[in-house]
C-alpha atoms as a PDB file:
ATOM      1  CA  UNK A   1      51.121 108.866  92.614  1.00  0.00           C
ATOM      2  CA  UNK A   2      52.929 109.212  96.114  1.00  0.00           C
ATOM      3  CA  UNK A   3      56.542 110.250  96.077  1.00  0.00           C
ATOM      4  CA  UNK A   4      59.007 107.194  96.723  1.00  0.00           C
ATOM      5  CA  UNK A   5      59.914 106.202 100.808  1.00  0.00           C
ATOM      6  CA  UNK A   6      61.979 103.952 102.130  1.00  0.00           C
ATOM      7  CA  UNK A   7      60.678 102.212 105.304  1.00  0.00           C
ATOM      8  CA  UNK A   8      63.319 101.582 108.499  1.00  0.00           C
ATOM      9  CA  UNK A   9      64.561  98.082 108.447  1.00  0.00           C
ATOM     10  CA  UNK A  10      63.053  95.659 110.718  1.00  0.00           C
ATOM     11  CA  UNK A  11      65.239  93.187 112.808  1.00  0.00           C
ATOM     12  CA  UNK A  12      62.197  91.089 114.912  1.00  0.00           C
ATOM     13  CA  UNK A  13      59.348  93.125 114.272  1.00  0.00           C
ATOM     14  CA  UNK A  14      57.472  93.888 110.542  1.00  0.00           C
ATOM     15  CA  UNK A  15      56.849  97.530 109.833  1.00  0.00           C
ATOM     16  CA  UNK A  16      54.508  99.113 107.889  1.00  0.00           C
ATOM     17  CA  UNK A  17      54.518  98.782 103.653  1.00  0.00           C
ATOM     18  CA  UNK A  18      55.255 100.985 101.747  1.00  0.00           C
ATOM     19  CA  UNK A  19      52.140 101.918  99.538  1.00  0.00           C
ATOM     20  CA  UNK A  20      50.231 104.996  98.710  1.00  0.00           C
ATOM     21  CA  UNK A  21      46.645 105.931  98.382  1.00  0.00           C
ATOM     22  CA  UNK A  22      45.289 106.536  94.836  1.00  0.00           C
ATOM     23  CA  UNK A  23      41.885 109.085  94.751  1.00  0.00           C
ATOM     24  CA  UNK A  24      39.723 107.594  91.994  1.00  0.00           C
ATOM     25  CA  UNK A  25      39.413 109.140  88.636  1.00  0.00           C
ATOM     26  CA  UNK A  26      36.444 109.919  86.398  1.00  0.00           C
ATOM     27  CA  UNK A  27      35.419 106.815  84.708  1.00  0.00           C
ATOM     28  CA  UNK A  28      35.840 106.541  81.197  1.00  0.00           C
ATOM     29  CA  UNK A  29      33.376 104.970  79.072  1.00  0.00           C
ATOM     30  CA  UNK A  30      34.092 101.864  77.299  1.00  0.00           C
ATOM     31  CA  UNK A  31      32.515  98.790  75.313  1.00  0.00           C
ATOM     32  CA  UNK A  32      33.476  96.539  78.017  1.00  0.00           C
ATOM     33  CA  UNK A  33      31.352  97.323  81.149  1.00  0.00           C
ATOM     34  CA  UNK A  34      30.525  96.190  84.379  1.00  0.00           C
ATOM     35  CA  UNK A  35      27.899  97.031  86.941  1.00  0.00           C
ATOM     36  CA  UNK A  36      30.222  98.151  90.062  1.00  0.00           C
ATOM     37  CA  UNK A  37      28.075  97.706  93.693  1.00  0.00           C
ATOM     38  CA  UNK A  38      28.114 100.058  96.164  1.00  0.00           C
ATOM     39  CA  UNK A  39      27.908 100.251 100.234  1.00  0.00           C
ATOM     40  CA  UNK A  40      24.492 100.338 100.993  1.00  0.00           C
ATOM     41  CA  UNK A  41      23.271 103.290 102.348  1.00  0.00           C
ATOM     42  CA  UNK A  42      19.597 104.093 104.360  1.00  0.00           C
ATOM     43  CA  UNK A  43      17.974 107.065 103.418  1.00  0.00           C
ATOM     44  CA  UNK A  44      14.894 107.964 105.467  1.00  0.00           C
ATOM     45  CA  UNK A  45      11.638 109.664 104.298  1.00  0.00           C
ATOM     46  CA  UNK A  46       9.154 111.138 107.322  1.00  0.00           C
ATOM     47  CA  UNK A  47       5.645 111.454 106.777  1.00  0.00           C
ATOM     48  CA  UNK A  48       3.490 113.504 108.762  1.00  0.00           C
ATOM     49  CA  UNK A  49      -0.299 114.626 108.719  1.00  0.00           C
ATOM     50  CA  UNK A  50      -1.473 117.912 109.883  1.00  0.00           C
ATOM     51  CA  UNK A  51      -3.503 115.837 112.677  1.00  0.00           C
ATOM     52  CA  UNK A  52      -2.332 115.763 115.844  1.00  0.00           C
ATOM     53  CA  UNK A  53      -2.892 112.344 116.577  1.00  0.00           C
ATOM     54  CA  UNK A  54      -1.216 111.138 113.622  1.00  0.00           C
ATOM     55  CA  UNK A  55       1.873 108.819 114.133  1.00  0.00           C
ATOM     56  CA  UNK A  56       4.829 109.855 111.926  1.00  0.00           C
ATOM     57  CA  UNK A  57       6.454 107.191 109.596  1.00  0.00           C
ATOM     58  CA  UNK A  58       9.466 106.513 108.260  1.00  0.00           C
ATOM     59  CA  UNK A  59      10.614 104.717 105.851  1.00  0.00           C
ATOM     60  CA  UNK A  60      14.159 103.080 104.774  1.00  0.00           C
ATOM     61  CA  UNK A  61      15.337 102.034 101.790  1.00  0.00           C
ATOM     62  CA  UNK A  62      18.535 100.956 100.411  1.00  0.00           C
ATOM     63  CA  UNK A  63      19.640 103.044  97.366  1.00  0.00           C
ATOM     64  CA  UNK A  64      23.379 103.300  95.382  1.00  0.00           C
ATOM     65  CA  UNK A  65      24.952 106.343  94.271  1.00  0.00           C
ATOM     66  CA  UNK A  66      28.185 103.898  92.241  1.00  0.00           C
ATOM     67  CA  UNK A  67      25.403 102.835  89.809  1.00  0.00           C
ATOM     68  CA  UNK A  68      27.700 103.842  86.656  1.00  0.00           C
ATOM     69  CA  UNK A  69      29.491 101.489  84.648  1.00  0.00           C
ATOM     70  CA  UNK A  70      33.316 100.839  85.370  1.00  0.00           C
ATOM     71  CA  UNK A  71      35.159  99.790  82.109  1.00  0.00           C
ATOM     72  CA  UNK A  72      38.479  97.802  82.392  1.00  0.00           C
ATOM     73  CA  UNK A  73      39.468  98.783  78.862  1.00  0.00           C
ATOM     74  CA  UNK A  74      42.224 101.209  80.591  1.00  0.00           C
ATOM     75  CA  UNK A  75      43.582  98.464  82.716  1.00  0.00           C
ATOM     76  CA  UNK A  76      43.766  95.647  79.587  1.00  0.00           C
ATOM     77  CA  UNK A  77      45.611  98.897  77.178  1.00  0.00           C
ATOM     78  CA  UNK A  78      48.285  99.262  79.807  1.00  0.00           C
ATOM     79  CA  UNK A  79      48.480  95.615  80.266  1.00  0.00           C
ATOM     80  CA  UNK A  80      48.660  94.291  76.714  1.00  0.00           C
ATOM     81  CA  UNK A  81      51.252  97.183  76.306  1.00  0.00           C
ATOM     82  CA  UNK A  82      53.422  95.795  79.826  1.00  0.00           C
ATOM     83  CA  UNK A  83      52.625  99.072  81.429  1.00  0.00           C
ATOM     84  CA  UNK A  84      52.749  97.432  84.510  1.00  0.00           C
ATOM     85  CA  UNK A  85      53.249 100.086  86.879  1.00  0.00           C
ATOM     86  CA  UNK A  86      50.068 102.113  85.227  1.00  0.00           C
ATOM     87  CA  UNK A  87      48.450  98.655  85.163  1.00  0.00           C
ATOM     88  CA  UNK A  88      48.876  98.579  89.045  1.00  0.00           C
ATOM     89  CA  UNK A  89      47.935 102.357  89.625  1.00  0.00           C
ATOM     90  CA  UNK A  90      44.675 101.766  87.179  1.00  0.00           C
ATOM     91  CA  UNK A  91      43.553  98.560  89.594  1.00  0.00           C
ATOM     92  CA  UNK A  92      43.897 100.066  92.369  1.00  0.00           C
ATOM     93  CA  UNK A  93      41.879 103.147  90.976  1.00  0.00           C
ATOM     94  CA  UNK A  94      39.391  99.965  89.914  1.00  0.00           C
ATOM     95  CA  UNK A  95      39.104  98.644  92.924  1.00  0.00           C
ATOM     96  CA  UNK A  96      38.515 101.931  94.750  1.00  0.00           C
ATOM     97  CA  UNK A  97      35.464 102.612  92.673  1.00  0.00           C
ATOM     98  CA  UNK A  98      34.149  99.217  92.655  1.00  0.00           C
ATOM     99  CA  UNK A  99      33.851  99.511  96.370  1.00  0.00           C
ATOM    100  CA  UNK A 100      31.293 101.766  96.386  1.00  0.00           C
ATOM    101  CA  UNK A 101      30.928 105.989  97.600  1.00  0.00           C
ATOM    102  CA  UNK A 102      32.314 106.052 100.849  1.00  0.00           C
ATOM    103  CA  UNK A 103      35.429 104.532  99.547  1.00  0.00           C
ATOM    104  CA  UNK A 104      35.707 107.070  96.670  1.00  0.00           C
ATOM    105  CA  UNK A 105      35.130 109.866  98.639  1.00  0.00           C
ATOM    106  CA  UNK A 106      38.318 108.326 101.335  1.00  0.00           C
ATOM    107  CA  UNK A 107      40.268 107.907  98.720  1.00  0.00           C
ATOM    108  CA  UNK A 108      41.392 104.020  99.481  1.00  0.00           C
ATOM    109  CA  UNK A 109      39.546 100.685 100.230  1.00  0.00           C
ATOM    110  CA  UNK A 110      38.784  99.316 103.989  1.00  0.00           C
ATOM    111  CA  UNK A 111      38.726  95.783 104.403  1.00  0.00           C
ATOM    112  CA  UNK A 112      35.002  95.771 105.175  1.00  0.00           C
ATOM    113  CA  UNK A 113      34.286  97.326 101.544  1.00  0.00           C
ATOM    114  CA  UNK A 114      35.683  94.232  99.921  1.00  0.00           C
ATOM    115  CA  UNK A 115      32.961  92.629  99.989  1.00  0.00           C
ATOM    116  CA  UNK A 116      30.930  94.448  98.103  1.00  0.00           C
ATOM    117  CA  UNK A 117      32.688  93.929  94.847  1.00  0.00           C
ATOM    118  CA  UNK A 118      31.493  91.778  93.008  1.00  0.00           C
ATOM    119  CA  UNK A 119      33.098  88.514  92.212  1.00  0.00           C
ATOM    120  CA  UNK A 120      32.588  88.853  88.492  1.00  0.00           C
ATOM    121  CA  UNK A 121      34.434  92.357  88.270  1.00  0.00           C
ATOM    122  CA  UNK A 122      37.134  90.761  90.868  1.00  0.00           C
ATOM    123  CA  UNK A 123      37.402  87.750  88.444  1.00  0.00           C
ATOM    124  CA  UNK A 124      37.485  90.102  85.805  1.00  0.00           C
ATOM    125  CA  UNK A 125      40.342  92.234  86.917  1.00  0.00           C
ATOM    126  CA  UNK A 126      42.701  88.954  88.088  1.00  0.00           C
ATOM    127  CA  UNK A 127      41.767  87.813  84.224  1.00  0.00           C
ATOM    128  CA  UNK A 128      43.608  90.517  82.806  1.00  0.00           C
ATOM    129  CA  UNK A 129      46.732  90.160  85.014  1.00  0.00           C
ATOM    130  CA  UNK A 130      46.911  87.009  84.189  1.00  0.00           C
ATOM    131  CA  UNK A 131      46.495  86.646  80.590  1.00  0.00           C
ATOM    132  CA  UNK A 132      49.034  89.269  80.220  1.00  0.00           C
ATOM    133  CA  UNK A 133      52.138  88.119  81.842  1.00  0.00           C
ATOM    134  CA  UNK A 134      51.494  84.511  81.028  1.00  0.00           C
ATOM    135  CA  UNK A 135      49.843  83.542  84.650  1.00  0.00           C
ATOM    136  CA  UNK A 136      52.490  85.122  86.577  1.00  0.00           C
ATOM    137  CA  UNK A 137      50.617  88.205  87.981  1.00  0.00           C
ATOM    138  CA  UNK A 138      46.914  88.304  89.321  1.00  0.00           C
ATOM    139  CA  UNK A 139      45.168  88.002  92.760  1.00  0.00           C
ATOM    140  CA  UNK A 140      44.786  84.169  92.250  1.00  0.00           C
ATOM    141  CA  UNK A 141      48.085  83.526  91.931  1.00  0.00           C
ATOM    142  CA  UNK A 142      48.888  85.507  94.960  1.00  0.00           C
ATOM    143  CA  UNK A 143      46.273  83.741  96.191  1.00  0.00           C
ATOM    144  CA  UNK A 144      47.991  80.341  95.759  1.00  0.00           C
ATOM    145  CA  UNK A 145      51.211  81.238  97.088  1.00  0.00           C
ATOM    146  CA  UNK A 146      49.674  82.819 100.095  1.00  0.00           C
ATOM    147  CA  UNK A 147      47.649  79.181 100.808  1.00  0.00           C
ATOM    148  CA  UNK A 148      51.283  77.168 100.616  1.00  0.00           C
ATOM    149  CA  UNK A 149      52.774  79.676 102.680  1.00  0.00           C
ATOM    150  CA  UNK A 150      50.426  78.624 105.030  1.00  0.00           C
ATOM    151  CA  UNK A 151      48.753  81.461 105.200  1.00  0.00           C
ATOM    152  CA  UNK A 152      52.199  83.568 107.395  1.00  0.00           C
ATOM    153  CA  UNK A 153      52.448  87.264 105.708  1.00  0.00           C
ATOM    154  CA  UNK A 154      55.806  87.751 106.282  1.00  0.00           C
ATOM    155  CA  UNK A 155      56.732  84.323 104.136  1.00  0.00           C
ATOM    156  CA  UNK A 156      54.210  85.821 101.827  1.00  0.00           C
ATOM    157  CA  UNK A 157      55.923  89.495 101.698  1.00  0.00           C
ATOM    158  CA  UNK A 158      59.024  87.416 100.601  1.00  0.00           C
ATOM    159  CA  UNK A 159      57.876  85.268  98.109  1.00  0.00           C
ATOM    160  CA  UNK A 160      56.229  87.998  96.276  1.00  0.00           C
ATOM    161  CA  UNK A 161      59.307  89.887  96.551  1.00  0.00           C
ATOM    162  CA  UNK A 162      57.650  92.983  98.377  1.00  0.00           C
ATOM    163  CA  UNK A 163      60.719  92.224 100.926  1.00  0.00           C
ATOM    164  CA  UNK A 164      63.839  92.181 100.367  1.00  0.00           C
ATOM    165  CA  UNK A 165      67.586  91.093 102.321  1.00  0.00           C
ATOM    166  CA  UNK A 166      69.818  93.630 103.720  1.00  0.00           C
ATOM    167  CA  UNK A 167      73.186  92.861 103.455  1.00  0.00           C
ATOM    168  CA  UNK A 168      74.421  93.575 106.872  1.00  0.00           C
ATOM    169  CA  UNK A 169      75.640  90.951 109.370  1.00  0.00           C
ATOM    170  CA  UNK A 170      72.805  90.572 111.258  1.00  0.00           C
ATOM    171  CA  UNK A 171      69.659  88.667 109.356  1.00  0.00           C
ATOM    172  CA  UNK A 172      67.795  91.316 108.143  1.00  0.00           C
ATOM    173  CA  UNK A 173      64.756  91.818 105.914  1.00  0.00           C
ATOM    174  CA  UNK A 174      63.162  94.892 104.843  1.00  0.00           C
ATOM    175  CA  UNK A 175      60.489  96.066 102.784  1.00  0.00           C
ATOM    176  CA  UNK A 176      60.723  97.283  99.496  1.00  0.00           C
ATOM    177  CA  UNK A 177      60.836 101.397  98.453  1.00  0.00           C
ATOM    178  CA  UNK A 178      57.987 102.509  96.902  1.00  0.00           C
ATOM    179  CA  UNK A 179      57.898 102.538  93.918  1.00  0.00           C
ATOM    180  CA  UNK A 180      61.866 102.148  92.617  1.00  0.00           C
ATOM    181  CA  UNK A 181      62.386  99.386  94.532  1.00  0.00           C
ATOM    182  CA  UNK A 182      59.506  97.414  92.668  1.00  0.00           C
ATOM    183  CA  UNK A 183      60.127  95.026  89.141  1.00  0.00           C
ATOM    184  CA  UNK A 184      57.604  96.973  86.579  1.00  0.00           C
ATOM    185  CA  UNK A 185      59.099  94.313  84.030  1.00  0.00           C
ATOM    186  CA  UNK A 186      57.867  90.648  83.859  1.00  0.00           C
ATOM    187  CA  UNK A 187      61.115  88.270  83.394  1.00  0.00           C
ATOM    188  CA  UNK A 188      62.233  85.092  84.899  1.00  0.00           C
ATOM    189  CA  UNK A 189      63.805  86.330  87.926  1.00  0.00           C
ATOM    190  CA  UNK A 190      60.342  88.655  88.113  1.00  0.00           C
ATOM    191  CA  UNK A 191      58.515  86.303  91.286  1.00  0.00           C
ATOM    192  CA  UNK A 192      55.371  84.928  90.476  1.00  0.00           C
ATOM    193  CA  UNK A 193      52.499  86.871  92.087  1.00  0.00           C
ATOM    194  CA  UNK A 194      54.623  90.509  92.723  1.00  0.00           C
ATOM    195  CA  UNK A 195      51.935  92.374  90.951  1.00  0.00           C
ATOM    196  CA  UNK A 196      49.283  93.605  91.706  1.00  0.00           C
ATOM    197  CA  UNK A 197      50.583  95.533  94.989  1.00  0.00           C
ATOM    198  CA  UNK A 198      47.981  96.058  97.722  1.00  0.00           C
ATOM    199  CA  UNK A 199      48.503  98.735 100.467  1.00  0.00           C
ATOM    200  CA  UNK A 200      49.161  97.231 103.697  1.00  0.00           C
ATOM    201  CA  UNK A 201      49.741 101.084 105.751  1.00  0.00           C
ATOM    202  CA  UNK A 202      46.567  99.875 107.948  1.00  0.00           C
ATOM    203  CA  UNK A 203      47.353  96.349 108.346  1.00  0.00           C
ATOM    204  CA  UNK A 204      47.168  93.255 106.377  1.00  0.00           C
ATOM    205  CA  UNK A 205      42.889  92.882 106.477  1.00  0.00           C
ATOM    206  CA  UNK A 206      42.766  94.311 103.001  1.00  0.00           C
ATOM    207  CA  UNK A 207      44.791  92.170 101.655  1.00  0.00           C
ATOM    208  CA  UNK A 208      43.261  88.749 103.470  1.00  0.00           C
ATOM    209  CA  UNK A 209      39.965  89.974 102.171  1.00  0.00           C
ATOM    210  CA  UNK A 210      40.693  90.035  98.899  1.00  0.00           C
ATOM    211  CA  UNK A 211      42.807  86.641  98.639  1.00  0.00           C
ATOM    212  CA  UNK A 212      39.816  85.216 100.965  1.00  0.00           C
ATOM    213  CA  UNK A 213      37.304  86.548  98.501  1.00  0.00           C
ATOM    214  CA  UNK A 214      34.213  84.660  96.799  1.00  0.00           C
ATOM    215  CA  UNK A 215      35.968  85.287  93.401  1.00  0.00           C
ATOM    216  CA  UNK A 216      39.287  82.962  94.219  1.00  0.00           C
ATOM    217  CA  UNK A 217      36.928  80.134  96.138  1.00  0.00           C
ATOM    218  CA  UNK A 218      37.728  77.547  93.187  1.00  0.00           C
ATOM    219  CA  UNK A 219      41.589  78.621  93.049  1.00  0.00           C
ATOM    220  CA  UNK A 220      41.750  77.811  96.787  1.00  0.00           C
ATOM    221  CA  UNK A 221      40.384  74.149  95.941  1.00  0.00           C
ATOM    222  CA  UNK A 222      42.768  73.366  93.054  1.00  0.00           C
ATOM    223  CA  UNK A 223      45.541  74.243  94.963  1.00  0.00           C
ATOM    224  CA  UNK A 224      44.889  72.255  98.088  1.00  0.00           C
ATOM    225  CA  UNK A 225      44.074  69.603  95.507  1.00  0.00           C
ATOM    226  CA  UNK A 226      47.564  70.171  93.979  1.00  0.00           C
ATOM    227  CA  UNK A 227      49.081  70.718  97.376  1.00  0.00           C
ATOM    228  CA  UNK A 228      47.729  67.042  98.897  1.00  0.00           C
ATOM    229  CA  UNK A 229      48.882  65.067  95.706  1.00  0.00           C
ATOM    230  CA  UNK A 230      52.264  66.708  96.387  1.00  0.00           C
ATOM    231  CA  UNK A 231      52.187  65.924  99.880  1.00  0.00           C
ATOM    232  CA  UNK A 232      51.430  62.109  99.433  1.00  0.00           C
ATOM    233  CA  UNK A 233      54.062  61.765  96.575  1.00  0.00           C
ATOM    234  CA  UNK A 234      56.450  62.573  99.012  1.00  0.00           C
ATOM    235  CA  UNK A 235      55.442  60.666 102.303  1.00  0.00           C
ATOM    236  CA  UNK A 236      54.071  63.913 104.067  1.00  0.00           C
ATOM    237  CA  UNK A 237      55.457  66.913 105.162  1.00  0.00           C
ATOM    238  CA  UNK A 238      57.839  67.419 107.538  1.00  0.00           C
ATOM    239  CA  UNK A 239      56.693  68.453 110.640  1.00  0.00           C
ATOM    240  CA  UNK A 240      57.716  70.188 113.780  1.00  0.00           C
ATOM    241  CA  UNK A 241      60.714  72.574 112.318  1.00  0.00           C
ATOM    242  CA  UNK A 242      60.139  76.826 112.830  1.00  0.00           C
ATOM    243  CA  UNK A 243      58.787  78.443 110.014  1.00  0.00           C
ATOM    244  CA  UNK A 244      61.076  81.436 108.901  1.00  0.00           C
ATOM    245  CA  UNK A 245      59.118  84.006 110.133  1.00  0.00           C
ATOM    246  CA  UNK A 246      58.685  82.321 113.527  1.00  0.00           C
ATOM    247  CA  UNK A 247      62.996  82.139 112.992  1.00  0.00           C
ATOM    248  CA  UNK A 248      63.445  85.497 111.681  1.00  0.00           C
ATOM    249  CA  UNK A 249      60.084  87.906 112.729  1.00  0.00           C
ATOM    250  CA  UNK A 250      57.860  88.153 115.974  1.00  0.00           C
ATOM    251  CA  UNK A 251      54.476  87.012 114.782  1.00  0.00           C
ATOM    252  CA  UNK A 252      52.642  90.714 114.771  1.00  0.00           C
ATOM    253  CA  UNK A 253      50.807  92.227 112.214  1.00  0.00           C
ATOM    254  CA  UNK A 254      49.262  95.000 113.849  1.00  0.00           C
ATOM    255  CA  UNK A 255      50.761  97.888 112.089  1.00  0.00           C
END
C-alpha cells in the first residue's frame, strides 16, 4: 500500500485525490469462481510459400491471456470480518485483474478497461459490499447518490465523505489523507457509499465508468423511480438556485 499524503487545500479549484495504485497479486484459488475477460488482443500468423508468386496471408485472431479464474473468497473473509480497509485494497486488486493483461502489467485500471468486466463479476463484487455493512457500502449505492447529486463530483466527493471542511475562515474543502483520514469502521455517522474508494489521480473517467456501468443499469431505474415519486409528493423541485459546487468550486475536473 502507498504511504499516507495529504493533498493542498483547494479554495475554487478541485485537486487531485488522494489514492494509490495497487499491482495485482497472484490469484488464489477458491470454490467461488468467476471467468474474468480480458482486453482483446490481435495476434498475427504469416504464411508464405516458397513460390514466388505466392501472396502472403495473414491472419488475426482475438485470443486472452486473463483466462484464469478470479475468486472473491478473499474479498467476502475480510468483509464478513469488517476488514474494511483490506476489503478495499483486495477490490481494487479485483478489479485490476478483472480488467484484463495490459491493466495487470500497469498496475491500475484506465477508464477504457472498464468495460471489459463483466457485469456479473461487477455485480458480484458490489454484492459483497453490500451484504456486509447492511447496504451502506457498494458501487450501487454510490451509484445512487451520485444520480441525486445530479451527477456534480464535487457534491459527490462530499457526500461520500472523501472531502472534508477546513476550519479556517474562508469556505474551504479539502480532500481526505490517504489512508488515515478515511472511516475503516461502518457506524452511523460512517456516510452511506464511502467505501469502496476509487482512484481519481487521472481524473474522474474511472470512476463515471464504473457507476455508468451495465452492472448498475437497474439501480439507476429504481432510483429515478424513487427520485420522481419524491419529487411529485412535494410539488417539484425547486429550481433556479446554485448548486454548491457551482457556490463553492469552479466546475473543472481535469486533474
Amino acid at each position: 500500500m502507498a504511504a499516507s499524503h495529504s493533498l493542498p487545500s483547494l479554495r475554487h479549484t478541485l485537486s487531485r485525490p488522494h489514492r494509490p495504485n495497487l499491482s495485482p497479486n497472484p490469484f488464489s484459488s477458491s470454490s467461488l469462481l468467476l471467468k474474468s475477460t480480458s482486453t482483446p488482443t490481435a495476434t498475427a500468423a504469416v504464411a508464405a510459400t516458397s513460390s514466388l508468386s505466392a501472396a502472403a496471408a495473414s491472419s488475426f485472431s482475438l485470443s486472452s491471456d486473463t483466462s484464469s479464474a478470479v475468486s472473491f473468497d478473499e474479498l467476502e473473509r475480510h468483509l464478513a470480518a469488517k476488514n474494511f480497509r483490506q476489503a478495499d485494497e483486495e477490490t481494487r486488486r479485483l478489479l485490476i485483474a478483472l480488467a484484463g493483461d495490459a491493466a495487470q502489467k500497469r498496475g491500475y485500471v484506465y477508464f477504457s478497461e472498464v468495460q471489459f468486466v463483466s457485469s456479473d463479476n461487477l455485480k458480484a463484487i458490489d454484492d459483497l459490499w453490500q451484504k456486509y455493512s447492511d447496504g451502506k457500502f457498494g458501487y450501487s449505492v454510490q451509484k445512487r447518490v451520485f444520480e441525486k447529486v445530479n451527477r456534480d463530483f464535487t457534491k459527490l466527493f462530499m457526500k461520500l465523505g472523501w472531502m472534508k471542511k477546513l476550519d479556517t475562515e474562508i469556505e474551504q474543502y479539502n480532500y481526505r489523507a490517504f489512508p488515515t483520514e478515511f472511516i475503516w469502521e461502518l457506524t452511523e455517522e460512517t456516510p452511506e457509499g464511502h467505501l469502496p474508494l476509487t482512484n481519481a489521480l487521472r481524473g474522474t473517467q474511472l470512476m463515471t465508468n464504473i457507476l455508468s456501468h451495465p452492472a448498475f443499469e437497474e439501480d439507476a431505474i429504481e432510483g429515478g423511480a424513487q427520485e420522481n415519486v419524491a419529487a411529485d409528493e412535494n410539488g417539484g423541485f425547486k429550481k433556479g438556485l446554485k448548486t454548491m459546487s457551482e457556490r463553492i468550486f469552479k466546475r473543472d475536473y481535469s486533474f
